[in-house]
C-alpha atoms as a PDB file:
ATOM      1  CA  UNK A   1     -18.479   5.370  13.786  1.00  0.00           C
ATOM      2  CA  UNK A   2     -15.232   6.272  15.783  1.00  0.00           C
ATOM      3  CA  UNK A   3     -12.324   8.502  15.983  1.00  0.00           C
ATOM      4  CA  UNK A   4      -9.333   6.978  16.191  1.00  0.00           C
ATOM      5  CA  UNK A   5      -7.455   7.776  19.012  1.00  0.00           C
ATOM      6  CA  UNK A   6      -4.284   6.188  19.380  1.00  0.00           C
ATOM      7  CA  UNK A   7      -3.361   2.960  17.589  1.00  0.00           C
ATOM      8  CA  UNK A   8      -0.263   0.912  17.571  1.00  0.00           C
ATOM      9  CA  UNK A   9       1.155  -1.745  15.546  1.00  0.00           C
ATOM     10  CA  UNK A  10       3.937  -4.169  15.340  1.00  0.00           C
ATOM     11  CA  UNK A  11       4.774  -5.608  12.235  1.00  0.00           C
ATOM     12  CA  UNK A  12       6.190  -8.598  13.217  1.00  0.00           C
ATOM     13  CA  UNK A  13       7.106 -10.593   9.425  1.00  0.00           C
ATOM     14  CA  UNK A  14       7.382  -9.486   6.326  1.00  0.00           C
ATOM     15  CA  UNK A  15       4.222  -9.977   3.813  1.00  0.00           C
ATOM     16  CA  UNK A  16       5.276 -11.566   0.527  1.00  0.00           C
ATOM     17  CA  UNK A  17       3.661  -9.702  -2.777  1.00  0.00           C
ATOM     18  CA  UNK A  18       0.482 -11.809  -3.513  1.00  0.00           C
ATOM     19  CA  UNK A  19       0.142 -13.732  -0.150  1.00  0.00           C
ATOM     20  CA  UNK A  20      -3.447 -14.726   0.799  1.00  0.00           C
ATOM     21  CA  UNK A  21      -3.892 -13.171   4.611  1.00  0.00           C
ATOM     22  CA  UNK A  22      -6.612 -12.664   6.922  1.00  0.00           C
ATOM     23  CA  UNK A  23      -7.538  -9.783   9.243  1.00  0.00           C
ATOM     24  CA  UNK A  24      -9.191 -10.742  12.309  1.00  0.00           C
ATOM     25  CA  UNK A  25      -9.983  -8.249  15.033  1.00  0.00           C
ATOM     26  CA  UNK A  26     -11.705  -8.113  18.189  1.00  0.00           C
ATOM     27  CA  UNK A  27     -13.587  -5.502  20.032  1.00  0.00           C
ATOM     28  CA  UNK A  28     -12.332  -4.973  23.203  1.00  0.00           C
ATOM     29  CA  UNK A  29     -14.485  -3.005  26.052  1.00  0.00           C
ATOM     30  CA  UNK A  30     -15.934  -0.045  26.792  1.00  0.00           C
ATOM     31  CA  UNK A  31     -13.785   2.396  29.147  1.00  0.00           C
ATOM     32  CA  UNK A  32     -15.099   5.977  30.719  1.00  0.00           C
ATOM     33  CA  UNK A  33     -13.942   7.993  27.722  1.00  0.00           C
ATOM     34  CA  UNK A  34     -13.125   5.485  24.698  1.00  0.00           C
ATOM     35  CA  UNK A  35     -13.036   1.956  23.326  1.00  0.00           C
ATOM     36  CA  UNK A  36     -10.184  -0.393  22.463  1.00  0.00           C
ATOM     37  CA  UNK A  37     -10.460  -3.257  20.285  1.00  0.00           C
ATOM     38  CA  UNK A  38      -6.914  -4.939  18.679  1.00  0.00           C
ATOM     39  CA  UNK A  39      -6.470  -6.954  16.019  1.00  0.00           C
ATOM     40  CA  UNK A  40      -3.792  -9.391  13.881  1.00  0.00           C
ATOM     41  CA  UNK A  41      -3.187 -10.455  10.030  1.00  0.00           C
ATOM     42  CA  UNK A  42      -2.145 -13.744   9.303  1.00  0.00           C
ATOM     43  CA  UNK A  43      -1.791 -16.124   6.509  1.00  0.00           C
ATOM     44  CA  UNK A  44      -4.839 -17.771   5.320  1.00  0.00           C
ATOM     45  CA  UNK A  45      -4.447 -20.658   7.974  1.00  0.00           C
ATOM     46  CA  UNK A  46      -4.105 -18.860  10.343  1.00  0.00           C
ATOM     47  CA  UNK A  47      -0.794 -19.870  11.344  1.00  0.00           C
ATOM     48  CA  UNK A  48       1.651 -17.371  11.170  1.00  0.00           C
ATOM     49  CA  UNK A  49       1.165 -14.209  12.411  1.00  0.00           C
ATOM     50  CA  UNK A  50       2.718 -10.971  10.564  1.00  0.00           C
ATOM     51  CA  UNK A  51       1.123  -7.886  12.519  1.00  0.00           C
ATOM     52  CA  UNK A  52      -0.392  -7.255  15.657  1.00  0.00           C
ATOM     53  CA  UNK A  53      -2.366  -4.100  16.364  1.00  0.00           C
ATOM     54  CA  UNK A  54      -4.457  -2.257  19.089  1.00  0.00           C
ATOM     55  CA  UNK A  55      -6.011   0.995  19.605  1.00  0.00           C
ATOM     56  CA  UNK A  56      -8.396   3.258  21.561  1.00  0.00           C
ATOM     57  CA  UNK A  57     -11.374   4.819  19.577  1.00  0.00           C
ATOM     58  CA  UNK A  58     -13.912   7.413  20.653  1.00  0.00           C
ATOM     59  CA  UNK A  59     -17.496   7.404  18.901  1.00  0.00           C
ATOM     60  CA  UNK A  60     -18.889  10.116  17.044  1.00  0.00           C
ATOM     61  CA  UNK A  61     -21.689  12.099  17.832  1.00  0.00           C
ATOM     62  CA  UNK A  62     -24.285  10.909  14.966  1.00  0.00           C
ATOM     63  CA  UNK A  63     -24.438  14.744  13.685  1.00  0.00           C
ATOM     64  CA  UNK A  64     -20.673  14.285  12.875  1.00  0.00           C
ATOM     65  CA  UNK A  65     -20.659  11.113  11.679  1.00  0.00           C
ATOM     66  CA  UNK A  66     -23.664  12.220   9.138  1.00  0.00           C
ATOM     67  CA  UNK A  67     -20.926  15.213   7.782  1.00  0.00           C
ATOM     68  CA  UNK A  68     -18.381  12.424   7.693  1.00  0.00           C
ATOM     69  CA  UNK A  69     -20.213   9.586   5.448  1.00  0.00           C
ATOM     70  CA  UNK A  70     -21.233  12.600   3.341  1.00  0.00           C
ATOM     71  CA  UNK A  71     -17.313  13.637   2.916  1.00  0.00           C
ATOM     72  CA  UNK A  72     -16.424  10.018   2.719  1.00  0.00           C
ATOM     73  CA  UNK A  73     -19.389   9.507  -0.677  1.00  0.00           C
ATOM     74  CA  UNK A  74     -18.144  12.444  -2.257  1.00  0.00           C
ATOM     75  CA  UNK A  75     -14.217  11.748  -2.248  1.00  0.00           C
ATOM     76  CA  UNK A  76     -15.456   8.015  -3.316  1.00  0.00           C
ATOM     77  CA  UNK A  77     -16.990   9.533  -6.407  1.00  0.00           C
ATOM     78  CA  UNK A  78     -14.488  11.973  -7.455  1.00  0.00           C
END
């Protein structure tokens, strides 16, 4: 599980209300102090592109990640 860190995105189309689209994304590597990874969505071909995204992440220690899936079960629930 990671922080995020900084992220950035560039819509590049517009999405049309009931579109079929794919995300695909892509980890990218492993620096001194984070990770990056980027991503796109597209339509279902895979042909146009509408969004372009990348970021830098930073992993939680597991004793903070255990608070955070227990946060995240309890909102889902309420």
């Amino acid at each position: 599980m990671f922080y995020t860190w900084e992220i950035q995105v560039r819509f590049l189309k517009p999405v049309a209300p009931g579109m079929k689209l794919v995300v695909e994304a892509e980890f990218g590597q492993a620096e001194r102090a984070y990770y990056t990874a980027s991503g796109k969505l597209m339509d279902e071909n895979g042909a146009m592109i509408f969004a372009r995204a990348r970021g830098k992440y930073v992993l939680i220690p597991d004793s903070e990640s255990r608070e955070v899936l227990t946060y995240l079960d309890d909102e889902i629930e309420t």
